[in-house]
C-alpha atoms as a PDB file:
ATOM      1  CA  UNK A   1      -2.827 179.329 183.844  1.00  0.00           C
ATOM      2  CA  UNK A   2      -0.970 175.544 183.748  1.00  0.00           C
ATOM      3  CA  UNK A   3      -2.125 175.152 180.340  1.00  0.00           C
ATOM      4  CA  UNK A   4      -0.567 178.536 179.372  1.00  0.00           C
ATOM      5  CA  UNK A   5       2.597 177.312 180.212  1.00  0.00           C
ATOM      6  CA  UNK A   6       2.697 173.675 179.294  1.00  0.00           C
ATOM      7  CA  UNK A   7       2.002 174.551 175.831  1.00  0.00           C
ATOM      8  CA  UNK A   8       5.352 176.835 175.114  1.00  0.00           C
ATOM      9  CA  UNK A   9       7.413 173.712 176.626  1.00  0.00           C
ATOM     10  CA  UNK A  10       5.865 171.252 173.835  1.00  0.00           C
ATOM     11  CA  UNK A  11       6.822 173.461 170.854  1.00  0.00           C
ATOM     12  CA  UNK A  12      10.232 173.925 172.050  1.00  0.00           C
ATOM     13  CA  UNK A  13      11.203 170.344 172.638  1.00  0.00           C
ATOM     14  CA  UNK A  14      11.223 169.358 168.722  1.00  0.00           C
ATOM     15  CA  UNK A  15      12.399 172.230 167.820  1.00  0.00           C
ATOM     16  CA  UNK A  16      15.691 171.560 169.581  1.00  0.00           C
ATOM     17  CA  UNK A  17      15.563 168.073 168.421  1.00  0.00           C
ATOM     18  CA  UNK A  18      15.000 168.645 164.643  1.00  0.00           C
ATOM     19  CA  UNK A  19      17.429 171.933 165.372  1.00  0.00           C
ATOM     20  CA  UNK A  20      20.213 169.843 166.850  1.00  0.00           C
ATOM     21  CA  UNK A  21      20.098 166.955 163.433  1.00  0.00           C
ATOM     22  CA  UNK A  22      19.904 170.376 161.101  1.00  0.00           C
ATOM     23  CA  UNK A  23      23.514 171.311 162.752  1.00  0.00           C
ATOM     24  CA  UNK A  24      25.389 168.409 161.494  1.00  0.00           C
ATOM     25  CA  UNK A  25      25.182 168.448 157.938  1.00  0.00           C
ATOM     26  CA  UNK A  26      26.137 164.735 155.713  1.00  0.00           C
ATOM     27  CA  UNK A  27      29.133 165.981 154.090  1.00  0.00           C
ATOM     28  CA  UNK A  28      30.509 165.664 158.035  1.00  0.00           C
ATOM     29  CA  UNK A  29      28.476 162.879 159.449  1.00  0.00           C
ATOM     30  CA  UNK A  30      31.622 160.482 160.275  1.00  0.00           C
ATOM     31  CA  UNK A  31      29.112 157.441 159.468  1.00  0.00           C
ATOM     32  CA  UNK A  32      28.054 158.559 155.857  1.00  0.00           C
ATOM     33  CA  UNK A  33      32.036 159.702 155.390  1.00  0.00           C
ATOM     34  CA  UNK A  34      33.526 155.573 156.395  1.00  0.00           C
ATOM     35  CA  UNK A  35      30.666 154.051 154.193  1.00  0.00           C
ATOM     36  CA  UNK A  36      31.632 156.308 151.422  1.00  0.00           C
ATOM     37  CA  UNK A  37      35.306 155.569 152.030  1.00  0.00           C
ATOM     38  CA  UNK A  38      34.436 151.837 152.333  1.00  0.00           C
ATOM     39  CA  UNK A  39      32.118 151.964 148.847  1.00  0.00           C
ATOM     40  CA  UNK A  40      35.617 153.903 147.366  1.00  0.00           C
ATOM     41  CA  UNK A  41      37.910 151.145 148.185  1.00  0.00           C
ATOM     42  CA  UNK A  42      35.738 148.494 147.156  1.00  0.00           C
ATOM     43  CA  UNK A  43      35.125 149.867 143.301  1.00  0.00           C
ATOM     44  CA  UNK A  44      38.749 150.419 143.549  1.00  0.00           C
ATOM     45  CA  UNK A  45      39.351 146.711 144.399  1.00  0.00           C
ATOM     46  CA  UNK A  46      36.964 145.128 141.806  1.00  0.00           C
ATOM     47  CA  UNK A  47      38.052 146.979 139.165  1.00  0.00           C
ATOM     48  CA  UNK A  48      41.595 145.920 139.573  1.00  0.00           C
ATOM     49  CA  UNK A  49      40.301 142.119 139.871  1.00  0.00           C
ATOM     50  CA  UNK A  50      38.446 142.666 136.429  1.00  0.00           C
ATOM     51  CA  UNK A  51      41.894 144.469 135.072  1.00  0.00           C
ATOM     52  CA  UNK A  52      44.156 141.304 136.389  1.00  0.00           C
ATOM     53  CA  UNK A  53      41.801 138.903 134.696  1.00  0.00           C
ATOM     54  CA  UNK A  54      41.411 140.583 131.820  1.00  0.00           C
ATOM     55  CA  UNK A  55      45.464 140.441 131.441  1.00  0.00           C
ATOM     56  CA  UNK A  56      45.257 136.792 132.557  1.00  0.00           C
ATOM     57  CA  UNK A  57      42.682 135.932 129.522  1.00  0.00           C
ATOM     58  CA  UNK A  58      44.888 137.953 126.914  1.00  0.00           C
ATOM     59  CA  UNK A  59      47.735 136.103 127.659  1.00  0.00           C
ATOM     60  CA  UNK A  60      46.194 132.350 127.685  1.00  0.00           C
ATOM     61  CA  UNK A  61      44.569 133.746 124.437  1.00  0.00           C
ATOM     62  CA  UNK A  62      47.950 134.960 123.077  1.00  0.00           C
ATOM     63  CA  UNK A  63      49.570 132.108 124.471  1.00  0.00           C
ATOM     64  CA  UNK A  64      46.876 129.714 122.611  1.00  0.00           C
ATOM     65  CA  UNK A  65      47.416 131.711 119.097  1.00  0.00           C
ATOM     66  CA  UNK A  66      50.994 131.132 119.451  1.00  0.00           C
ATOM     67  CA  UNK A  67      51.073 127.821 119.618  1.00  0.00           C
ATOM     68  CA  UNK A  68      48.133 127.159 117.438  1.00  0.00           C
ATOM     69  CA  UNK A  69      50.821 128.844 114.600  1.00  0.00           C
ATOM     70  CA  UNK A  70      53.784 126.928 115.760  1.00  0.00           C
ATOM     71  CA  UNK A  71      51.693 123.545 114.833  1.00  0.00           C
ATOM     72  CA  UNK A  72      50.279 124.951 112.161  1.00  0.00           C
ATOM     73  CA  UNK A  73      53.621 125.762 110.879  1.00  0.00           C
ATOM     74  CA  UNK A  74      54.902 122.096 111.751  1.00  0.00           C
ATOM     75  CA  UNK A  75      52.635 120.643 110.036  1.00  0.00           C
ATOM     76  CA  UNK A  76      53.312 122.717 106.654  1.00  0.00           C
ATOM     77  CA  UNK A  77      56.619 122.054 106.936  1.00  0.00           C
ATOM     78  CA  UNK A  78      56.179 118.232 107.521  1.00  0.00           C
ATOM     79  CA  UNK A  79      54.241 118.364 104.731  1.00  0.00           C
ATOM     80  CA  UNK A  80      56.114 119.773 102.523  1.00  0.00           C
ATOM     81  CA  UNK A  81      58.900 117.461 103.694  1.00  0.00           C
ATOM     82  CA  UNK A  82      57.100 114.045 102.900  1.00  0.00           C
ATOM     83  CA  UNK A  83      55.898 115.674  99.058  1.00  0.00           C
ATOM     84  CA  UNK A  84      59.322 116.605  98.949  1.00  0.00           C
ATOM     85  CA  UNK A  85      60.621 112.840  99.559  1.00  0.00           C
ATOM     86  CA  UNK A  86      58.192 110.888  98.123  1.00  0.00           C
ATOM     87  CA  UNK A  87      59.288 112.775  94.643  1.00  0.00           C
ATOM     88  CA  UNK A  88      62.418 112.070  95.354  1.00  0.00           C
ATOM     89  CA  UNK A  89      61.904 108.828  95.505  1.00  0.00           C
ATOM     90  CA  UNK A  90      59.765 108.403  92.230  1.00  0.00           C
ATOM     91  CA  UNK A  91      62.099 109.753  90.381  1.00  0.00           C
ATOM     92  CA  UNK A  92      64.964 107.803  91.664  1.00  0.00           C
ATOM     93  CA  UNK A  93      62.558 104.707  90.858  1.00  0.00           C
ATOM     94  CA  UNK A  94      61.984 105.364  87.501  1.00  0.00           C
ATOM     95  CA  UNK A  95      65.554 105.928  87.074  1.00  0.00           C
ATOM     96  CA  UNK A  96      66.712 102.853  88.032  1.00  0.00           C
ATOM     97  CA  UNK A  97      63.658 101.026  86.063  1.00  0.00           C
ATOM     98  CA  UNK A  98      64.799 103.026  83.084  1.00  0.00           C
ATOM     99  CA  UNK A  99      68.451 102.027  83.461  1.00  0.00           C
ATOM    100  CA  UNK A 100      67.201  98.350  83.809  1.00  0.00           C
ATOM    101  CA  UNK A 101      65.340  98.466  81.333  1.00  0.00           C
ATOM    102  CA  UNK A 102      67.979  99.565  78.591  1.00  0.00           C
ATOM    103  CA  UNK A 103      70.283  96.763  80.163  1.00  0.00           C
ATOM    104  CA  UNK A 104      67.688  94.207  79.198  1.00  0.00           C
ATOM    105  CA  UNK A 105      67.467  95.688  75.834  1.00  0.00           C
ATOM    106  CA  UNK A 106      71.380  95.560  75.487  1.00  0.00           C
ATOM    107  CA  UNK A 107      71.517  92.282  76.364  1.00  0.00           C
ATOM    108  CA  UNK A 108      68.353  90.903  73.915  1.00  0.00           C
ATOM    109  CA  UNK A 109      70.475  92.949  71.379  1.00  0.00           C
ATOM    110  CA  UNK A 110      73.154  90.666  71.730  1.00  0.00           C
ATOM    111  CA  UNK A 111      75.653  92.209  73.944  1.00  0.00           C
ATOM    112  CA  UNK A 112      78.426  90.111  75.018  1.00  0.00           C
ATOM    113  CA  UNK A 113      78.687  89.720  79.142  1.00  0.00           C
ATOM    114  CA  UNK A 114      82.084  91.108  79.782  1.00  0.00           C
ATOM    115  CA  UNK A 115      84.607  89.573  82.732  1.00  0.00           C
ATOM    116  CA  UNK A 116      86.070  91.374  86.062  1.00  0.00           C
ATOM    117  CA  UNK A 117      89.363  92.670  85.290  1.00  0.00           C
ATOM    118  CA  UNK A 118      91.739  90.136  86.203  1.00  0.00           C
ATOM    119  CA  UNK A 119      89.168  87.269  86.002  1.00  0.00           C
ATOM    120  CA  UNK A 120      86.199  86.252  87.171  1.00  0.00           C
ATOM    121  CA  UNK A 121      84.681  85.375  90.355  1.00  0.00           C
ATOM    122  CA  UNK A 122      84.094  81.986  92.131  1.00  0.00           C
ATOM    123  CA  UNK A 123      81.742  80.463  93.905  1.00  0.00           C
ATOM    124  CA  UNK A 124      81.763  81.663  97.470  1.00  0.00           C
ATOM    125  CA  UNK A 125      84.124  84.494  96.949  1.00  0.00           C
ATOM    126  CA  UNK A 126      83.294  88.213  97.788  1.00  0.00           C
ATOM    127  CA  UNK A 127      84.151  90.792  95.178  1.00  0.00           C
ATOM    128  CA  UNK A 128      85.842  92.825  98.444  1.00  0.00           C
ATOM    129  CA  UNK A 129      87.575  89.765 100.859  1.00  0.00           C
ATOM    130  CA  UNK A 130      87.628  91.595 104.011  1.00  0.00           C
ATOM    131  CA  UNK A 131      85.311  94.115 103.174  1.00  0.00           C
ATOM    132  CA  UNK A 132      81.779  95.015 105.370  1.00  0.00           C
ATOM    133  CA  UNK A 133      78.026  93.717 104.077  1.00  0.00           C
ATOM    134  CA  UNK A 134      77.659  97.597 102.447  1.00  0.00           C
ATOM    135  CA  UNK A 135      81.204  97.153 100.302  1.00  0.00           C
ATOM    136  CA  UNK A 136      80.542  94.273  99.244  1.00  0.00           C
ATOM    137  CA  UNK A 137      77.283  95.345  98.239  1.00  0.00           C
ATOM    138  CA  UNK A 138      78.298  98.524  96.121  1.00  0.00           C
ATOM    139  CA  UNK A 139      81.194  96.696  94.152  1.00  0.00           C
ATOM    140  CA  UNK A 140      78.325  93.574  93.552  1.00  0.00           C
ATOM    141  CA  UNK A 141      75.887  96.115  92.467  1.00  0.00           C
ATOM    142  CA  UNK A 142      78.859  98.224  90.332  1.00  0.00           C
ATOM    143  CA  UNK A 143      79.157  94.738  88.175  1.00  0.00           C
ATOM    144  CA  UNK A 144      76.149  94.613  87.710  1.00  0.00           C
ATOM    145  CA  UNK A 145      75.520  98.109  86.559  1.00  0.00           C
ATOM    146  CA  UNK A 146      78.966  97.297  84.088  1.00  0.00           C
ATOM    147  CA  UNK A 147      76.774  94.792  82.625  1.00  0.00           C
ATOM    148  CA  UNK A 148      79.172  92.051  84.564  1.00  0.00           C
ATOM    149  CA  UNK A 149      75.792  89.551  84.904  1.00  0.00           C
ATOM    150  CA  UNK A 150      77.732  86.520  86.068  1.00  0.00           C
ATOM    151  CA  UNK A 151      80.313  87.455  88.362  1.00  0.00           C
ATOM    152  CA  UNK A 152      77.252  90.018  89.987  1.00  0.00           C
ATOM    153  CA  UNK A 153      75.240  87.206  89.892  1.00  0.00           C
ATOM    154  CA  UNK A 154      77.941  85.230  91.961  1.00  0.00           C
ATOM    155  CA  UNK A 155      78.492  88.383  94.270  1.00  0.00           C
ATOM    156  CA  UNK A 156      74.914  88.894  95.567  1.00  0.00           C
ATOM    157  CA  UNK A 157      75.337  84.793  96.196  1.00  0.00           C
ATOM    158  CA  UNK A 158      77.985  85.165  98.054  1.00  0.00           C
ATOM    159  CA  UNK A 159      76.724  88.440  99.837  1.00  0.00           C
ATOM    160  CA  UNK A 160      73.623  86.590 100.886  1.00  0.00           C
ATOM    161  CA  UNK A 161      75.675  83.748 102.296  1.00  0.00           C
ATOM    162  CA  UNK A 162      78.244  86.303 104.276  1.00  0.00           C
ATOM    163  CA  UNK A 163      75.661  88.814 105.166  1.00  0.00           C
ATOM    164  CA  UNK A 164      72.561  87.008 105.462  1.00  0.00           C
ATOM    165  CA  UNK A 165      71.230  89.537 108.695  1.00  0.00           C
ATOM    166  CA  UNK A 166      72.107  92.610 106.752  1.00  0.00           C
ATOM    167  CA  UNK A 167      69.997  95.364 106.051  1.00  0.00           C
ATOM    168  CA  UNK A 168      70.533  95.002 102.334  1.00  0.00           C
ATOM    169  CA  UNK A 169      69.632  91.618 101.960  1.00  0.00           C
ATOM    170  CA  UNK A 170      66.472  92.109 100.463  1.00  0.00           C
ATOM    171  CA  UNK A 171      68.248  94.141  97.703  1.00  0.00           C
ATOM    172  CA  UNK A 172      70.907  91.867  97.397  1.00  0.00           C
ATOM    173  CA  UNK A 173      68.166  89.025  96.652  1.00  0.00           C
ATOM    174  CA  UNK A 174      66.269  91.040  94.193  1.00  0.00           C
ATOM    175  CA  UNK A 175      69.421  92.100  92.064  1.00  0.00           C
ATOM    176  CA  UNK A 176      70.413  88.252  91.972  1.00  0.00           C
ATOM    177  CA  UNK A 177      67.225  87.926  90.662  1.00  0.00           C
ATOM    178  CA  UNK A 178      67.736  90.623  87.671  1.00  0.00           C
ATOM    179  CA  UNK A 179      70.741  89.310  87.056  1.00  0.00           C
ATOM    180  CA  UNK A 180      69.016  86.545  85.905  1.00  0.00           C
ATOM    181  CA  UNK A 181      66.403  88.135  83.895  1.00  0.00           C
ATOM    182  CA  UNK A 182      68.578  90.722  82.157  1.00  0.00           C
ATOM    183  CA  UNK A 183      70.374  87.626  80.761  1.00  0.00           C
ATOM    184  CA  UNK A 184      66.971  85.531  79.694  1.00  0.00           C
ATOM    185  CA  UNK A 185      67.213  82.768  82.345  1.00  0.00           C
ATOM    186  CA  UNK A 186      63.746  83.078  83.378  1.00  0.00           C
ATOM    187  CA  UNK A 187      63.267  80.041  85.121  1.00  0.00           C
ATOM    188  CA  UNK A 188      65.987  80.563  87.403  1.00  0.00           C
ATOM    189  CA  UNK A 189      64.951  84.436  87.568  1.00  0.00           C
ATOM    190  CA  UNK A 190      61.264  83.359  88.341  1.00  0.00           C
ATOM    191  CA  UNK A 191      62.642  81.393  91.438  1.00  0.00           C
ATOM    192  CA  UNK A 192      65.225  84.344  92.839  1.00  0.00           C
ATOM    193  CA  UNK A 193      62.149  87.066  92.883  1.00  0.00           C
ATOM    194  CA  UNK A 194      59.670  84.829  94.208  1.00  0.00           C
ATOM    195  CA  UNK A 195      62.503  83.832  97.149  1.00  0.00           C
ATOM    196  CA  UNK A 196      62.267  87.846  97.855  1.00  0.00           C
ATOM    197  CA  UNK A 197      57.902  88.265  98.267  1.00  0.00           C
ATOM    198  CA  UNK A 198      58.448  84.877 100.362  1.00  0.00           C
ATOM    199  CA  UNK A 199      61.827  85.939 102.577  1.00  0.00           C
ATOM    200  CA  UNK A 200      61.414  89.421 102.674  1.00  0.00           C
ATOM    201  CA  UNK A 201      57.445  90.397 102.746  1.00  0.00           C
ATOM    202  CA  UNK A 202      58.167  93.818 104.258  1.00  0.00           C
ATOM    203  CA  UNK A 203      60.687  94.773 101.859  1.00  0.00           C
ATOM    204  CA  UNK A 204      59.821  97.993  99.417  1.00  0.00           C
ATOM    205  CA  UNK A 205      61.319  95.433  97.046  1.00  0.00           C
ATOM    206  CA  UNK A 206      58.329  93.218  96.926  1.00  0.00           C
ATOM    207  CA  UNK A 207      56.161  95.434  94.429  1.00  0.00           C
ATOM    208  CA  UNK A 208      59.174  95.032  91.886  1.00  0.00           C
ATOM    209  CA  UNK A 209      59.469  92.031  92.636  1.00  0.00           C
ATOM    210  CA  UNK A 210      56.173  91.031  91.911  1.00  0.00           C
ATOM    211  CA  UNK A 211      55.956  92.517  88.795  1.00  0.00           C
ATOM    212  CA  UNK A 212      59.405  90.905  87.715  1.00  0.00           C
ATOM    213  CA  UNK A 213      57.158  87.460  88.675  1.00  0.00           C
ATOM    214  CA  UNK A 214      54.455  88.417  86.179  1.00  0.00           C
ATOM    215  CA  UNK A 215      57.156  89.441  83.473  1.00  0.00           C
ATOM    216  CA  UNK A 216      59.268  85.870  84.121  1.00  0.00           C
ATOM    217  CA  UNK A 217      55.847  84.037  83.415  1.00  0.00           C
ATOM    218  CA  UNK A 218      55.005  86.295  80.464  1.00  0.00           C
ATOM    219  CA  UNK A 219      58.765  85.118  78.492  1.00  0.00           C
ATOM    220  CA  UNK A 220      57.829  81.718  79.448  1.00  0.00           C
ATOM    221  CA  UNK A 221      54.420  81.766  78.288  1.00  0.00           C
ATOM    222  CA  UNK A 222      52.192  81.133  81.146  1.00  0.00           C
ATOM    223  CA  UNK A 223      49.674  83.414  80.349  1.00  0.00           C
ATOM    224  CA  UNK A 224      47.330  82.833  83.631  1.00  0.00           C
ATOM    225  CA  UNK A 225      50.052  83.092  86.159  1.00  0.00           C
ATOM    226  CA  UNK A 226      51.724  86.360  84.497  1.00  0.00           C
ATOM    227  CA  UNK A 227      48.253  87.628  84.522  1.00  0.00           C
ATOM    228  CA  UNK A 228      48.021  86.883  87.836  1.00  0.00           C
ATOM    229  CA  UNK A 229      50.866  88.056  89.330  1.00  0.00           C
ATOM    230  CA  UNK A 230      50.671  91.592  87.367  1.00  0.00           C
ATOM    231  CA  UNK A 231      47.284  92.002  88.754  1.00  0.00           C
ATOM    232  CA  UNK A 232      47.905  91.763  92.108  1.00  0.00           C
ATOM    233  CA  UNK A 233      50.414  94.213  91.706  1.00  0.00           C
ATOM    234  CA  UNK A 234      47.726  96.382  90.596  1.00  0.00           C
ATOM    235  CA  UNK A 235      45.715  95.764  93.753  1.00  0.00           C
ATOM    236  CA  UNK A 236      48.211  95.166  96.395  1.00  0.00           C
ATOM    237  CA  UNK A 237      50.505  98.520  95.847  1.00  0.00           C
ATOM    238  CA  UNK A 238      48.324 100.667  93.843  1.00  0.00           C
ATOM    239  CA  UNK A 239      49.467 104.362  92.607  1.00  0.00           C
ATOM    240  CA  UNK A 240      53.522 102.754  92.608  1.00  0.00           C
ATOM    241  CA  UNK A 241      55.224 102.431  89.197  1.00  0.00           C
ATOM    242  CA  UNK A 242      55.296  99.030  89.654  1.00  0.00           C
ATOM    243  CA  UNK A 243      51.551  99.259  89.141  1.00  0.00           C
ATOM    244  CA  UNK A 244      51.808 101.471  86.190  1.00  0.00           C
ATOM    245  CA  UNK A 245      53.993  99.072  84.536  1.00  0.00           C
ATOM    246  CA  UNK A 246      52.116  96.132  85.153  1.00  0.00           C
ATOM    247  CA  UNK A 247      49.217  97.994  83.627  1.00  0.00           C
ATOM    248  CA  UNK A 248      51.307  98.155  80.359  1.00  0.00           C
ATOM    249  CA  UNK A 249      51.765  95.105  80.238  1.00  0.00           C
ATOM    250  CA  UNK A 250      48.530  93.386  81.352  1.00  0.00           C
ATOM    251  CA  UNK A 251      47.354  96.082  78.181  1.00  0.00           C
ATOM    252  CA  UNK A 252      49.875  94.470  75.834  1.00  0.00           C
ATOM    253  CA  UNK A 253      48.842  91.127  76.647  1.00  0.00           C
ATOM    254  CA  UNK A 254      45.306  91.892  75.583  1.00  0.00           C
ATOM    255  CA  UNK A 255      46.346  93.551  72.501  1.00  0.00           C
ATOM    256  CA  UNK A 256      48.253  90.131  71.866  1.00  0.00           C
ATOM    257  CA  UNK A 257      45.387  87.938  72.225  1.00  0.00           C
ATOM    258  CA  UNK A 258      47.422  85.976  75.345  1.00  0.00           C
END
């Protein structure tokens, strides 16, 4: 009769146990409901990280592409700059070589060296009394461009003496120099050009001057030094028209037999 009874009691006890976790179903268990929330707000926050640095990296990227054209379009421009001036001043050289050139000629032709108006000048006298190292400059290099060889020459003389720290010195040297040349004294030429490699070494002069050397020694016959002086033009300031020149005439001298 005890066992009758007992064995009723056993069934029902996980019944009601397994009955009572049946009655709350997961959709409702407040557990399972805050994990899911938590899980939620989590996605939500990563993917707004991801979004942020996403935007972050387009920008530096942007940012990088920018600038990357900015230099890019510097450097074009700078480019095109220097091309720009370095023609610029080519053709203003082999302007002035041209011009010097025909004044030789016009004074091997027999040309007579005019006077200033008024006179000439003297020794130690500016062509503009009073005037600043650039005036004086311009009216010594206007005589000289007139063809006026001695009173230029005694200009530049003068300039050098007045001016000797300006910035045009080394010009003012060399166009003594020519003044010399254009009217055949080439010993005294000879000694005014090598006065601007030796005073001036940094001076874009020097390459003309150089060659002016060469073409001294060539009128007075010394055949090694011209040669000498022409070549190193060649080698020392390659791709200038001082080069080129100094080609044609190094070429003219072997044609000569000199």
């Amino acid at each position: 009769m005890k066992l009758t009874t007992k064995k009723p009691l056993l069934l029902v006890i996980p019944s009601l146990f397994f009955g009572g976790c049946a009655m709350t179903p997961p959709s409702e268990d407040p557990v399972l409901i805050k994990l899911t929330e938590l899980e939620r707000r989590l996605q939500n926050i990563e993917r707004v990280v991801q979004n942020q640095s996403l935007v972050n990296l387009t920008q530096q990227v942007n940012s990088v592409e920018r600038r990357g054209d900015e230099i890019q379009g510097r450097v074009e421009e700078l480019e095109h700059s220097s091309e720009s001036t370095a023609e610029r001043q080519r053709q203003l050289y082999v302007d002035l070589d041209t011009r010097m050139q025909e004044l030789e000629a016009s004074v091997r032709a027999g040309n007579s060296v005019s006077v200033m108006d008024g006179g000439t000048l003297t020794p130690g006298q500016l062509p503009m009394p009073g005037g600043s190292d650039r005036d004086n400059y311009q009216a010594a290099f206007e005589l000289l461009k007139e063809q006026r060889y001695e009173p230029a020459a005694l200009a530049f003389q003068q300039f050098l003496v007045t001016f000797p720290d300006s910035e045009l010195a080394d010009n003012a040297q060399y166009w003594l120099a020519e003044s010399h040349y254009v009217t055949q004294q080439y010993d005294q030429a000879l000694g005014e050009f090598e006065v601007v490699i030796a005073t001036f070494p940094d001076s874009r002069k020097v390459p003309d001057a150089l060659l002016k050397v060469g073409y001294c020694n060539y009128e007075l016959k010394r055949w090694d030094d011209a040669r000498g002086s022409l070549t190193r033009v060649q080698t020392d300031y390659p791709e200038t028209t001082a080069a080129r020149l100094a080609g044609q005439r190094l070429q003219r001298m072997e044609e000569e037999g000199v």
